[in-house]
PDB file of N, CA and C in Angstrom:
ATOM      1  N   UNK A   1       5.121   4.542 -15.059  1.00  0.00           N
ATOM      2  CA  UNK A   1       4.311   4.421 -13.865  1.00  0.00           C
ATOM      3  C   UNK A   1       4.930   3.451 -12.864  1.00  0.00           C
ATOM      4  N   UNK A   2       5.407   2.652 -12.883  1.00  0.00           N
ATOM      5  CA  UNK A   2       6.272   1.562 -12.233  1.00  0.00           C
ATOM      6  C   UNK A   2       7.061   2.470 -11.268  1.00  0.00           C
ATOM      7  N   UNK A   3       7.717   3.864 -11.748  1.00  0.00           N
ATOM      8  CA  UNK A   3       8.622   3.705 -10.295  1.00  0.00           C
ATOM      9  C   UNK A   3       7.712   4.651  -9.611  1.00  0.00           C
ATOM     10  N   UNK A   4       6.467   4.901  -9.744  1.00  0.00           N
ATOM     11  CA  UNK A   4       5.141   5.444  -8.855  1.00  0.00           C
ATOM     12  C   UNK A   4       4.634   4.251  -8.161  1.00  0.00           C
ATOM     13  N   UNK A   5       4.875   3.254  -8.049  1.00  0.00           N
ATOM     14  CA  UNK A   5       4.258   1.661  -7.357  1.00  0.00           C
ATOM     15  C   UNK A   5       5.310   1.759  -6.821  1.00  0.00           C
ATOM     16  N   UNK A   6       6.688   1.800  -7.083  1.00  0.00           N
ATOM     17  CA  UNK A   6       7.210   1.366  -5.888  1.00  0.00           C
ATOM     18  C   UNK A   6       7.658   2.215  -4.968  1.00  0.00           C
ATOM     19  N   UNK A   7       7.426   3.739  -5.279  1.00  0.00           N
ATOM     20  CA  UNK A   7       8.027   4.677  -4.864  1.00  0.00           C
ATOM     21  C   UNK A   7       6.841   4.253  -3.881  1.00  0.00           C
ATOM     22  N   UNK A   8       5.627   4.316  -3.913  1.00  0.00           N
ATOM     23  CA  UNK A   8       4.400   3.983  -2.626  1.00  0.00           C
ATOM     24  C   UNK A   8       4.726   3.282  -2.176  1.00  0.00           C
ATOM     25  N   UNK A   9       5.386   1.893  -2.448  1.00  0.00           N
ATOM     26  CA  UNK A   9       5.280   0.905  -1.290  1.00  0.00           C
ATOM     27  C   UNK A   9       6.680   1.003  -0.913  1.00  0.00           C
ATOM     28  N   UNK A  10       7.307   1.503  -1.048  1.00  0.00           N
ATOM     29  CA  UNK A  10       8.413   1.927  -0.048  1.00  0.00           C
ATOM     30  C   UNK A  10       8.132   3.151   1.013  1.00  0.00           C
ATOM     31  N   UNK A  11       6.793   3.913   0.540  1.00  0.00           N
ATOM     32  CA  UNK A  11       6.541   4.551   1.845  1.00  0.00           C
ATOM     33  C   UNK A  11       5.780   3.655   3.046  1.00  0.00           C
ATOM     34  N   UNK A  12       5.201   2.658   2.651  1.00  0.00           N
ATOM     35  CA  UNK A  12       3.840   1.982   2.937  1.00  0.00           C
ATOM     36  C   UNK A  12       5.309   1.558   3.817  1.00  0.00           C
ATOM     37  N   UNK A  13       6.395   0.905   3.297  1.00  0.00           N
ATOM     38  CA  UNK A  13       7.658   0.086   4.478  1.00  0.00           C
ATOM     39  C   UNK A  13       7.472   0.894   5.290  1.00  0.00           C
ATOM     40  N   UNK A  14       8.373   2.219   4.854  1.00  0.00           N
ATOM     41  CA  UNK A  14       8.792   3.078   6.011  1.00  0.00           C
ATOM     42  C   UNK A  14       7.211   3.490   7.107  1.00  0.00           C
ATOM     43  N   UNK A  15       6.276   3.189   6.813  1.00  0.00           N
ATOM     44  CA  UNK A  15       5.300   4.239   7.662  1.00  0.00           C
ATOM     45  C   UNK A  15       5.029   2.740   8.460  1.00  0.00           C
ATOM     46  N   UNK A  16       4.661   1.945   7.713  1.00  0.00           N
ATOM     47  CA  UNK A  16       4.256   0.586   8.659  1.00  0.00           C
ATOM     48  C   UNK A  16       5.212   0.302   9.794  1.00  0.00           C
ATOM     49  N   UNK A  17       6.622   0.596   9.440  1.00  0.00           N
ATOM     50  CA  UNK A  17       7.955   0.332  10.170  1.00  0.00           C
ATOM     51  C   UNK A  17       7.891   1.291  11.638  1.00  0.00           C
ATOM     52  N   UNK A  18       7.176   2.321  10.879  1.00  0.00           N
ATOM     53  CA  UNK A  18       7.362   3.401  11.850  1.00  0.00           C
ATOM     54  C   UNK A  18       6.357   3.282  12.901  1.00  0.00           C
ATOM     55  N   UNK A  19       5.168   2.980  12.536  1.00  0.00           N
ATOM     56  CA  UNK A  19       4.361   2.118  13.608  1.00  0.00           C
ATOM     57  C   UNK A  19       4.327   1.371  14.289  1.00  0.00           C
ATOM     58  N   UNK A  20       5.114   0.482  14.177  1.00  0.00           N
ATOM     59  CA  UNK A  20       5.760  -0.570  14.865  1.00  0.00           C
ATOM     60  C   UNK A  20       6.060   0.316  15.780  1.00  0.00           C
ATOM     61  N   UNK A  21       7.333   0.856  15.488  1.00  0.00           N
ATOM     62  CA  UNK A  21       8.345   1.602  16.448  1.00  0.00           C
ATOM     63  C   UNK A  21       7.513   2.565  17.649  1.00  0.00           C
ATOM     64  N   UNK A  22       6.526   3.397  17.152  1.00  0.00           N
ATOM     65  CA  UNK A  22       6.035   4.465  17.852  1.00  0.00           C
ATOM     66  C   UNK A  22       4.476   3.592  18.445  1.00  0.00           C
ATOM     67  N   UNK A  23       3.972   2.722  17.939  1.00  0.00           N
ATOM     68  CA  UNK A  23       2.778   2.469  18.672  1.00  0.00           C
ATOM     69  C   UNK A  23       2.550   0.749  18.745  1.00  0.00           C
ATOM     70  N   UNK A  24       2.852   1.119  20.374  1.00  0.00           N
ATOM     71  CA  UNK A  24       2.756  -0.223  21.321  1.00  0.00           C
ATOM     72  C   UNK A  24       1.218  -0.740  21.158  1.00  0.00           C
ATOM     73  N   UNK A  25       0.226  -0.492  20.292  1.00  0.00           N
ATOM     74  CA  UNK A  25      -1.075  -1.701  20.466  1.00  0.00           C
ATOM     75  C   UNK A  25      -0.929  -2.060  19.258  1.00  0.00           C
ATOM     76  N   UNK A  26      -0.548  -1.292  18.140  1.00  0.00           N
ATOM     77  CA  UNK A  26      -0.430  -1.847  16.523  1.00  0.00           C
ATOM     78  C   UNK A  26       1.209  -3.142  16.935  1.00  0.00           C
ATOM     79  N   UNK A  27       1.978  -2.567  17.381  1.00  0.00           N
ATOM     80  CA  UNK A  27       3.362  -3.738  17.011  1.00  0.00           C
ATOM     81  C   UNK A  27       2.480  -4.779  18.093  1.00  0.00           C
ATOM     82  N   UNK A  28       1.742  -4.889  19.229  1.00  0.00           N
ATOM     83  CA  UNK A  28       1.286  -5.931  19.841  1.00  0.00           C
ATOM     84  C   UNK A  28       0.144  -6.953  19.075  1.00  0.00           C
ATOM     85  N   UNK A  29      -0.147  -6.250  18.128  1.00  0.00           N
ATOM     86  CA  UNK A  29      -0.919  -6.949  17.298  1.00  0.00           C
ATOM     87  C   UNK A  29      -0.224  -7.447  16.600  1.00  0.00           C
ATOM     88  N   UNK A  30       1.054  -7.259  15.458  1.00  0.00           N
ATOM     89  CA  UNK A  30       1.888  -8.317  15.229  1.00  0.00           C
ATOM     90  C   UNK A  30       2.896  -8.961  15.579  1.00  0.00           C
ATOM     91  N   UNK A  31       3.052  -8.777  16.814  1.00  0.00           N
ATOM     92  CA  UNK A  31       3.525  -9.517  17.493  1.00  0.00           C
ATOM     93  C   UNK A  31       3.855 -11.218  17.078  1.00  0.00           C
ATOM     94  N   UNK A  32       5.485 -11.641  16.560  1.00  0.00           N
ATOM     95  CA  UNK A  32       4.773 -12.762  16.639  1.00  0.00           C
ATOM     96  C   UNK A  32       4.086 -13.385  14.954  1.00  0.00           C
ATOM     97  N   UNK A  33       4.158 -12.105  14.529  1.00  0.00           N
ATOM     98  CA  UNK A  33       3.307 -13.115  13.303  1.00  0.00           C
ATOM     99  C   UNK A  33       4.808 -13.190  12.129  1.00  0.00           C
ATOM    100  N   UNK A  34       4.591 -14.042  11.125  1.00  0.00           N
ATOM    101  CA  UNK A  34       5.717 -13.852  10.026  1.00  0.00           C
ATOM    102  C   UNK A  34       4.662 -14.336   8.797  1.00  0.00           C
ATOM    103  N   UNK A  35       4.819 -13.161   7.931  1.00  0.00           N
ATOM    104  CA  UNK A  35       4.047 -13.398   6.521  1.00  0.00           C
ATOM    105  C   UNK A  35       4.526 -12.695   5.087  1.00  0.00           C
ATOM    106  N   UNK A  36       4.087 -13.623   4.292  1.00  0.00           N
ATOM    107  CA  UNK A  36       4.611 -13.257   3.107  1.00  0.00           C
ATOM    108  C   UNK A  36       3.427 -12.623   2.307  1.00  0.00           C
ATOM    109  N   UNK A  37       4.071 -11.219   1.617  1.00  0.00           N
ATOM    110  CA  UNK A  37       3.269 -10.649   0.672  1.00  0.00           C
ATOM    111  C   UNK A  37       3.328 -10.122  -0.357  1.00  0.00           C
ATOM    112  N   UNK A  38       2.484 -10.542  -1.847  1.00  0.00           N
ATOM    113  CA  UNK A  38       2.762 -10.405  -3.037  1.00  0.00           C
ATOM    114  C   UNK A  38       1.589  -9.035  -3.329  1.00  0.00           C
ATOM    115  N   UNK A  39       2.164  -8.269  -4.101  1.00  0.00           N
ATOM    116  CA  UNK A  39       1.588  -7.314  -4.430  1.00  0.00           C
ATOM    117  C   UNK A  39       1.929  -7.240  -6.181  1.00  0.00           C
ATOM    118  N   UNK A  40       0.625  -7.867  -7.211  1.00  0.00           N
ATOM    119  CA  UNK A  40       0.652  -8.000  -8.380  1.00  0.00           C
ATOM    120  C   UNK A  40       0.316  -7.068  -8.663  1.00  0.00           C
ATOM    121  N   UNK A  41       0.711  -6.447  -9.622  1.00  0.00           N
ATOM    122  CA  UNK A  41       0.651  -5.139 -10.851  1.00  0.00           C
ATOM    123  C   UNK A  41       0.283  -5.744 -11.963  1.00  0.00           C
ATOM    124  N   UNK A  42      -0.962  -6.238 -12.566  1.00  0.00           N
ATOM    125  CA  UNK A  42      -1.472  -6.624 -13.507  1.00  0.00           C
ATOM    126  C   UNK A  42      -0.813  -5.985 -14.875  1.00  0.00           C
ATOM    127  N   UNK A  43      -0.660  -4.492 -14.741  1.00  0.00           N
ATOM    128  CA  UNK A  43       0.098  -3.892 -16.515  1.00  0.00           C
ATOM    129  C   UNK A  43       1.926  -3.798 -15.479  1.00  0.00           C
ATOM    130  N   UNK A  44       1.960  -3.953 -14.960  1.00  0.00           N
ATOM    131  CA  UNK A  44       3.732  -4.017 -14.294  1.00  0.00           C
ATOM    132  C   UNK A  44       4.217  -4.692 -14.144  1.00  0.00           C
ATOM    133  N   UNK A  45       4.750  -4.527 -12.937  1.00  0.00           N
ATOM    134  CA  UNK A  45       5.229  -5.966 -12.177  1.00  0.00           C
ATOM    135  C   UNK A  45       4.930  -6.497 -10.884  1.00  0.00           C
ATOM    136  N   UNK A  46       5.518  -7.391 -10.379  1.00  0.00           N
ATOM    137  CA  UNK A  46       4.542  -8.067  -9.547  1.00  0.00           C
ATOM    138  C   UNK A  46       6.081  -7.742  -7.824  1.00  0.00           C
ATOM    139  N   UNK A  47       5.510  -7.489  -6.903  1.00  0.00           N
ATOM    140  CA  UNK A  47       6.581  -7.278  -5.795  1.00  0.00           C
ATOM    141  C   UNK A  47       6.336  -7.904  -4.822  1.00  0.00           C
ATOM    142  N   UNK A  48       7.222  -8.995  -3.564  1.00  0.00           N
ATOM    143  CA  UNK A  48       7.197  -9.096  -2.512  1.00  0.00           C
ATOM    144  C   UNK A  48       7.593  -8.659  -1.321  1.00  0.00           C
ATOM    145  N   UNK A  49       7.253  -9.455  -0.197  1.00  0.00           N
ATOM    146  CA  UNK A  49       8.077  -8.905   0.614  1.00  0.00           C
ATOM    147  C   UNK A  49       7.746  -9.664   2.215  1.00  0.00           C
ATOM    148  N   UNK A  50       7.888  -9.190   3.366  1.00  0.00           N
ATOM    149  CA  UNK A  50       8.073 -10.408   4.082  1.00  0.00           C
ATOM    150  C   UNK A  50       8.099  -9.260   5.583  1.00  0.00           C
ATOM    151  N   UNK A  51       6.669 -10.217   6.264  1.00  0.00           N
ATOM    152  CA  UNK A  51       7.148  -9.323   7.653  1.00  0.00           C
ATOM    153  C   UNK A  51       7.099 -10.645   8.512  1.00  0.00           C
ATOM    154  N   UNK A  52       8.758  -9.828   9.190  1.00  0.00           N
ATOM    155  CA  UNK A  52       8.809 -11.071  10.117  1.00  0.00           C
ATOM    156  C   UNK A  52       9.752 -10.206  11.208  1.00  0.00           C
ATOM    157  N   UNK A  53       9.479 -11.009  12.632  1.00  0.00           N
ATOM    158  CA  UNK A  53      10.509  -9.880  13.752  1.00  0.00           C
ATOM    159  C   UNK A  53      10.260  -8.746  13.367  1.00  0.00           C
ATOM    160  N   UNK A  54       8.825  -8.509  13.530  1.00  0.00           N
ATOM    161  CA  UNK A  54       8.294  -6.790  13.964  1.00  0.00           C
ATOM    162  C   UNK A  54       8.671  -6.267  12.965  1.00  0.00           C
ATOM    163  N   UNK A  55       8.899  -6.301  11.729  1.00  0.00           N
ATOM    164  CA  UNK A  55       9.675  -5.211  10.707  1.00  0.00           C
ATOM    165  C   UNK A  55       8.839  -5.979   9.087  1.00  0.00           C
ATOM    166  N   UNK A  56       8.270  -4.692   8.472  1.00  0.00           N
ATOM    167  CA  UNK A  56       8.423  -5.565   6.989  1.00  0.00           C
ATOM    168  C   UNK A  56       9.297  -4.814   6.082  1.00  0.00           C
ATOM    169  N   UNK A  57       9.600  -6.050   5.511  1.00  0.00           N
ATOM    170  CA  UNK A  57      11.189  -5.792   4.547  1.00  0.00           C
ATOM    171  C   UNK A  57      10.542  -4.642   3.628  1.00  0.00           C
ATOM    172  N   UNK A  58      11.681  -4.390   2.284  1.00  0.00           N
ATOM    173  CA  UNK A  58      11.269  -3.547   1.367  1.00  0.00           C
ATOM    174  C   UNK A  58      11.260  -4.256   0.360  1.00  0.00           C
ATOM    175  N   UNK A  59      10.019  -4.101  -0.643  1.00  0.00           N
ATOM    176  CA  UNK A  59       9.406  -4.890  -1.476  1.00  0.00           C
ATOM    177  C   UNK A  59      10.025  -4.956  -3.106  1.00  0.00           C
ATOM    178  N   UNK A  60      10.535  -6.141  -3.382  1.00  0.00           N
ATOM    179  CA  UNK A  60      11.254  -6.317  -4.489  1.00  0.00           C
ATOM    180  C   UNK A  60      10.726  -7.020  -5.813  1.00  0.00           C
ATOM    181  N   UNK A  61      10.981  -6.922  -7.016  1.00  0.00           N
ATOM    182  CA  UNK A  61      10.660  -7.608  -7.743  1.00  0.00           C
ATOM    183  C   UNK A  61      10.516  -9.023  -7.595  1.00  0.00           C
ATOM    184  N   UNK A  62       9.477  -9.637  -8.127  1.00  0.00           N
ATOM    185  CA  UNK A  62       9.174 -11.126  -7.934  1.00  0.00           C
ATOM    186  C   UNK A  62       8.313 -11.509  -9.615  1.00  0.00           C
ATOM    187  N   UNK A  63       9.033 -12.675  -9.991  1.00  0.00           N
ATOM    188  CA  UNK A  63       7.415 -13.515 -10.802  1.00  0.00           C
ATOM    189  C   UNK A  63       7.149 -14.562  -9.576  1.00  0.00           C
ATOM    190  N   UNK A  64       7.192 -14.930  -8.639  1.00  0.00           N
ATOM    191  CA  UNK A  64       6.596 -15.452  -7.406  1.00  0.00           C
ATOM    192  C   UNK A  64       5.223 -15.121  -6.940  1.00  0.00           C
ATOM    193  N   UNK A  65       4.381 -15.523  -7.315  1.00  0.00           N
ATOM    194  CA  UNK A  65       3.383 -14.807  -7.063  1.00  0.00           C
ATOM    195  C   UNK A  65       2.374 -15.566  -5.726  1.00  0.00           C
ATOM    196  N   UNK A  66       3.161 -16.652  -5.369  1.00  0.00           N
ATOM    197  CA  UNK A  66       2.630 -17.593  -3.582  1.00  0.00           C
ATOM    198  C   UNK A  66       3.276 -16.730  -2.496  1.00  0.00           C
ATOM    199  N   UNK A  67       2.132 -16.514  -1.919  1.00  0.00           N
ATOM    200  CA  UNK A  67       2.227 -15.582  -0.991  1.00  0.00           C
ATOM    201  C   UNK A  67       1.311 -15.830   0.037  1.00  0.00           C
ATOM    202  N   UNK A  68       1.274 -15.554   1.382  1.00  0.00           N
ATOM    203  CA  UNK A  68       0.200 -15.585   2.607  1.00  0.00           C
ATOM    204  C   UNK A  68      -1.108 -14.949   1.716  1.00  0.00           C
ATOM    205  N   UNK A  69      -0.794 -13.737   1.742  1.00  0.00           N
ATOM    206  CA  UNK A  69      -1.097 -12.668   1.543  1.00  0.00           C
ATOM    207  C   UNK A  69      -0.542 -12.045  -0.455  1.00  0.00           C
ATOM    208  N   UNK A  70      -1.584 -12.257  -0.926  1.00  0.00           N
ATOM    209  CA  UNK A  70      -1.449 -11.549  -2.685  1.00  0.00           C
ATOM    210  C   UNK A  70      -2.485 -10.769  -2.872  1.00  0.00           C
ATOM    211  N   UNK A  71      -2.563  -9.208  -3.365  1.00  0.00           N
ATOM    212  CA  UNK A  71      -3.180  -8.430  -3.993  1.00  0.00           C
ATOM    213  C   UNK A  71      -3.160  -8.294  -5.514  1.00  0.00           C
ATOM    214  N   UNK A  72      -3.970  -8.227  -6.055  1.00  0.00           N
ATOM    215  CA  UNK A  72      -3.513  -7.967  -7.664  1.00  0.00           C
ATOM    216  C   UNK A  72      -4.433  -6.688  -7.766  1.00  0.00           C
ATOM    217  N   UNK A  73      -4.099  -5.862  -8.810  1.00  0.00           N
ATOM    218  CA  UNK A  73      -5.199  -4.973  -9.126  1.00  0.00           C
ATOM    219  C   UNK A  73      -3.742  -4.156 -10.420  1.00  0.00           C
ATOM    220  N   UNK A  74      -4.499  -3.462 -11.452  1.00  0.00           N
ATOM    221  CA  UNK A  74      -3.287  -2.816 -11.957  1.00  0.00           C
ATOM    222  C   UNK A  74      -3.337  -1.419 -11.582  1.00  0.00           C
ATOM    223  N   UNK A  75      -1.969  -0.905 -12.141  1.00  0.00           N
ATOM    224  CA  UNK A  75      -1.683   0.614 -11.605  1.00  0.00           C
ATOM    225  C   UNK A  75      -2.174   1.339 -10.934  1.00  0.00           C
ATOM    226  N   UNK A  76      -2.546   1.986 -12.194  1.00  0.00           N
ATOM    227  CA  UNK A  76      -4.165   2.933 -11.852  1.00  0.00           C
ATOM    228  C   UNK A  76      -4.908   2.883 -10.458  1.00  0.00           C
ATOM    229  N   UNK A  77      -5.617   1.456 -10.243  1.00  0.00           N
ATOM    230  CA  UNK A  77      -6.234   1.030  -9.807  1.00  0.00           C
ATOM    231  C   UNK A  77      -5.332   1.110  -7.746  1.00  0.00           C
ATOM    232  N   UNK A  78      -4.532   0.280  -8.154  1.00  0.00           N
ATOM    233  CA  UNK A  78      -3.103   0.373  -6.712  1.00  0.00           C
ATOM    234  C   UNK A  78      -2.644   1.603  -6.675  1.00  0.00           C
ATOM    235  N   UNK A  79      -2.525   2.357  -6.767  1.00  0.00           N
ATOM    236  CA  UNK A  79      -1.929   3.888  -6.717  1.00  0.00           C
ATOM    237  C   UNK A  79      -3.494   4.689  -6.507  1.00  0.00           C
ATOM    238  N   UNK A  80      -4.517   4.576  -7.401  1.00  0.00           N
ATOM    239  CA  UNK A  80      -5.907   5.152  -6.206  1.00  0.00           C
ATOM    240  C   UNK A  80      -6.368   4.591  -4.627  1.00  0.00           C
ATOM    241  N   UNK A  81      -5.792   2.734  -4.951  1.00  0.00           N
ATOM    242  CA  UNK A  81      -5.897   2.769  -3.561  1.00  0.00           C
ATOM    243  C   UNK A  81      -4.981   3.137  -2.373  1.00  0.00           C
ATOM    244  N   UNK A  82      -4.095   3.177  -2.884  1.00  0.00           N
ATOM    245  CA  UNK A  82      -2.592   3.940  -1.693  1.00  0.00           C
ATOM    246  C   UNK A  82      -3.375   5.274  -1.524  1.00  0.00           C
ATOM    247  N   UNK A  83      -3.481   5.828  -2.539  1.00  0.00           N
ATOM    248  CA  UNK A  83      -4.265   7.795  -2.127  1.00  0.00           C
ATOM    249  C   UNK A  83      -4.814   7.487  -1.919  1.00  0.00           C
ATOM    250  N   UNK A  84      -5.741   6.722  -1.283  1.00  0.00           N
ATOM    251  CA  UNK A  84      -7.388   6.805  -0.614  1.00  0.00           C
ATOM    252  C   UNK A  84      -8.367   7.743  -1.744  1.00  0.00           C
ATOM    253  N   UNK A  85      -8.141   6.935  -3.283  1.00  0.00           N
ATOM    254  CA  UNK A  85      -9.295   8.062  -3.985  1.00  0.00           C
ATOM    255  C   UNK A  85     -10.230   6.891  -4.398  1.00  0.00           C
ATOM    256  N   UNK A  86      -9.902   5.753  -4.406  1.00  0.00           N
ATOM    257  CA  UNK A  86     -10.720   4.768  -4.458  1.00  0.00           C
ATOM    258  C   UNK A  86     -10.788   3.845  -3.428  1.00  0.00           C
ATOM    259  N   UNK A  87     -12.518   3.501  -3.007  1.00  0.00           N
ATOM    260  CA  UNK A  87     -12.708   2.696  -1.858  1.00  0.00           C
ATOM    261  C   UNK A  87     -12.120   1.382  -2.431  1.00  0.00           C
ATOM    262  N   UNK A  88     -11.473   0.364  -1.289  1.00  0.00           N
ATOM    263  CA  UNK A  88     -11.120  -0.791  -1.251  1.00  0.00           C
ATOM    264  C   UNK A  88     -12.519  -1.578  -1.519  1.00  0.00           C
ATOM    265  N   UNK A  89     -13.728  -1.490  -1.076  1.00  0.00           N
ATOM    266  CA  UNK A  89     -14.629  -1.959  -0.992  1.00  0.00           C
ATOM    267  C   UNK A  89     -15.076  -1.887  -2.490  1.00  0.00           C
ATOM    268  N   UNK A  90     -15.392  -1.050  -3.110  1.00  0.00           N
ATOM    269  CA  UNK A  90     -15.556  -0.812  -4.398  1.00  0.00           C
ATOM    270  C   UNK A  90     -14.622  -1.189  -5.607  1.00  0.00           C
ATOM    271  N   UNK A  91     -13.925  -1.096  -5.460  1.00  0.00           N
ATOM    272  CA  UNK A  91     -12.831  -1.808  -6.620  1.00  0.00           C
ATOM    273  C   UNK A  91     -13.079  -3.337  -6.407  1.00  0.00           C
ATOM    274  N   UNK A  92     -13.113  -3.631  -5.125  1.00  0.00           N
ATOM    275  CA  UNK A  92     -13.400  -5.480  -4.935  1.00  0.00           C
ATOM    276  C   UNK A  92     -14.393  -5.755  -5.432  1.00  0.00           C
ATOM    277  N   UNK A  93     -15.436  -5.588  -5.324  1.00  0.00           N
ATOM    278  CA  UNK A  93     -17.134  -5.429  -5.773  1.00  0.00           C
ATOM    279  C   UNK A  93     -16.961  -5.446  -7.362  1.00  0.00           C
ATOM    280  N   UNK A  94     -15.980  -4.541  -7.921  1.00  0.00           N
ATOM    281  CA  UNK A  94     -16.080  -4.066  -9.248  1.00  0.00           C
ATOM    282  C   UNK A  94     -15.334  -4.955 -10.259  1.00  0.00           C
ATOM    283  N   UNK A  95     -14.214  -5.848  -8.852  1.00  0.00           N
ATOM    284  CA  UNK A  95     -13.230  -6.661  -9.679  1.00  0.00           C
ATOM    285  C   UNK A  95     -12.325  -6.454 -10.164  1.00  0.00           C
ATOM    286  N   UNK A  96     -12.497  -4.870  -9.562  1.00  0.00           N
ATOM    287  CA  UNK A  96     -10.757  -4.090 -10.287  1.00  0.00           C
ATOM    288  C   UNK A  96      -9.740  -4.469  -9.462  1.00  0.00           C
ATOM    289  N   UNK A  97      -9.627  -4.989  -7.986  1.00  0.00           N
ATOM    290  CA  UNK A  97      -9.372  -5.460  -7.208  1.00  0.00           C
ATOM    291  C   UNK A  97      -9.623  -7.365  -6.597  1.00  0.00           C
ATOM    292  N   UNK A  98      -8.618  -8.068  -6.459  1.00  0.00           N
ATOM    293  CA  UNK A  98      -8.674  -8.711  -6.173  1.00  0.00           C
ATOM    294  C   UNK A  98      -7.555  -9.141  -5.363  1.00  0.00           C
ATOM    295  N   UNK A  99      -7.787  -9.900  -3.534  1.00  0.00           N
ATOM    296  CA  UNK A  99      -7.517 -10.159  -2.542  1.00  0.00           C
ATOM    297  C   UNK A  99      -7.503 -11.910  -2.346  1.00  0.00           C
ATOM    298  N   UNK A 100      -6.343 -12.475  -2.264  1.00  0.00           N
ATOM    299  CA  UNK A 100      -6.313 -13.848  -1.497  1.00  0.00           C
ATOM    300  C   UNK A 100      -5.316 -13.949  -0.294  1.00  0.00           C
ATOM    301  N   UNK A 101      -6.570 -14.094   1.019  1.00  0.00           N
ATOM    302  CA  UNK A 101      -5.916 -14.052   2.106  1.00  0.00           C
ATOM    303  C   UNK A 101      -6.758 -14.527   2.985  1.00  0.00           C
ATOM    304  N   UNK A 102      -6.268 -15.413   3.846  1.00  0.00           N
ATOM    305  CA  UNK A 102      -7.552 -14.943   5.035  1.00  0.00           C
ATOM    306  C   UNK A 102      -7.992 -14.092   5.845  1.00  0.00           C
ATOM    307  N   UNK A 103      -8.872 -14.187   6.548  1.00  0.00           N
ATOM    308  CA  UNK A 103      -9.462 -12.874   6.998  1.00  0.00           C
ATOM    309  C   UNK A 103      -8.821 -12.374   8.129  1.00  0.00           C
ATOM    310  N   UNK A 104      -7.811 -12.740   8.781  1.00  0.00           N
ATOM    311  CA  UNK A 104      -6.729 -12.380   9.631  1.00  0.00           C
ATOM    312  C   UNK A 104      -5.552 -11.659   8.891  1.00  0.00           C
ATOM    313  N   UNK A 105      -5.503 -12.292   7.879  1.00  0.00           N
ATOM    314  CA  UNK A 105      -4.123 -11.580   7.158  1.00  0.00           C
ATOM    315  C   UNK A 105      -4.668 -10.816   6.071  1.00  0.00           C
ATOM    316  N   UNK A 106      -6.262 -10.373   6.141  1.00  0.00           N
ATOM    317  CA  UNK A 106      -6.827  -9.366   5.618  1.00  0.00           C
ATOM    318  C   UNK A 106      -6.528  -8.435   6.172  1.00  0.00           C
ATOM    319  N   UNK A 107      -6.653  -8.240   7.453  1.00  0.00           N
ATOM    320  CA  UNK A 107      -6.876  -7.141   8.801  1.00  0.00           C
ATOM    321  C   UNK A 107      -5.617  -6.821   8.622  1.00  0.00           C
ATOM    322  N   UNK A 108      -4.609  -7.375   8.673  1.00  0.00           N
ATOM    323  CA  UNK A 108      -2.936  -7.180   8.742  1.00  0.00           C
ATOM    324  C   UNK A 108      -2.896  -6.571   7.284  1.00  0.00           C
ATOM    325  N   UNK A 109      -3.241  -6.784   6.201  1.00  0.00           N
ATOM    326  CA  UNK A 109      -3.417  -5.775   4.589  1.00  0.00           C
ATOM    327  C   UNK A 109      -4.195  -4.422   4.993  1.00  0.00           C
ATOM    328  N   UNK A 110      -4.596  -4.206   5.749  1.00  0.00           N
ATOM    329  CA  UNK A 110      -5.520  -3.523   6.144  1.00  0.00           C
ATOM    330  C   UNK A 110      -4.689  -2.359   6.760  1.00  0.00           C
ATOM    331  N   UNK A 111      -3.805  -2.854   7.585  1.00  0.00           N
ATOM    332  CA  UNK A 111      -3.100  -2.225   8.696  1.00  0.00           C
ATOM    333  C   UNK A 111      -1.273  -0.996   7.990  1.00  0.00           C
ATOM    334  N   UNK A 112      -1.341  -2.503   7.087  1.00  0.00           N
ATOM    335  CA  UNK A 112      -0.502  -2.110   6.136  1.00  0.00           C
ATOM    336  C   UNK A 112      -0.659  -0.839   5.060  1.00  0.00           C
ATOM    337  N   UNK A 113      -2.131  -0.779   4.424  1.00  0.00           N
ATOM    338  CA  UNK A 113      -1.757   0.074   3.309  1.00  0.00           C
ATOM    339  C   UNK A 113      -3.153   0.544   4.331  1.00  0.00           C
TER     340      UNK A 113
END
């Protein structure tokens, strides 16, 4: 299952990247910002990555887990939320999901996946 996590968040690069590029109110919103983000795989592994100068990198192995921005949730759980088959709202509630960020660099997690 591992190269299904990263095979997603290497689309999540390329599509976020691509937004940037094609839409002038999303890149004006990050405009300007530089943040770091950990994305834990509770049964995997754990990946970062880093948007800074309008672009976020592509997300690599880490045990680093300090980050602006850290998600944890396992597999299962991160791969229903990339497909949109499970609400974000509901997995948080449920605890299958868990978010440390503030609520600015929530909106920017938001924007991202």
């Amino acid at each position: 299952m591992t190269k299904k996590v990263i095979d997603l968040l290497d689309e999540k690069v390329i599509e976020f990247n691509s937004r940037i590029d094609d839409e002038p109110k999303f890149s004006s919103m990050i405009k300007d910002k530089s943040r770091s983000i950990c994305i834990s795989v509770t049964d995997e592994d754990n990946y970062s990555t880093k948007l800074d100068n309008m672009r976020i990198e592509d997300f690599v192995k880490t045990d680093n887990l300090e980050a602006d921005l850290v998600v944890t949730a396992n597999a299962e759980t991160f791969i229903g939320l990339i497909g949109k088959e499970i609400s974000p709202i509901k997995a948080y509630m449920s605890g299958d999901l868990k978010v440390k960020a503030s609520l600015t660099d929530m909106l920017l997690l938001k924007r991202l996946f």
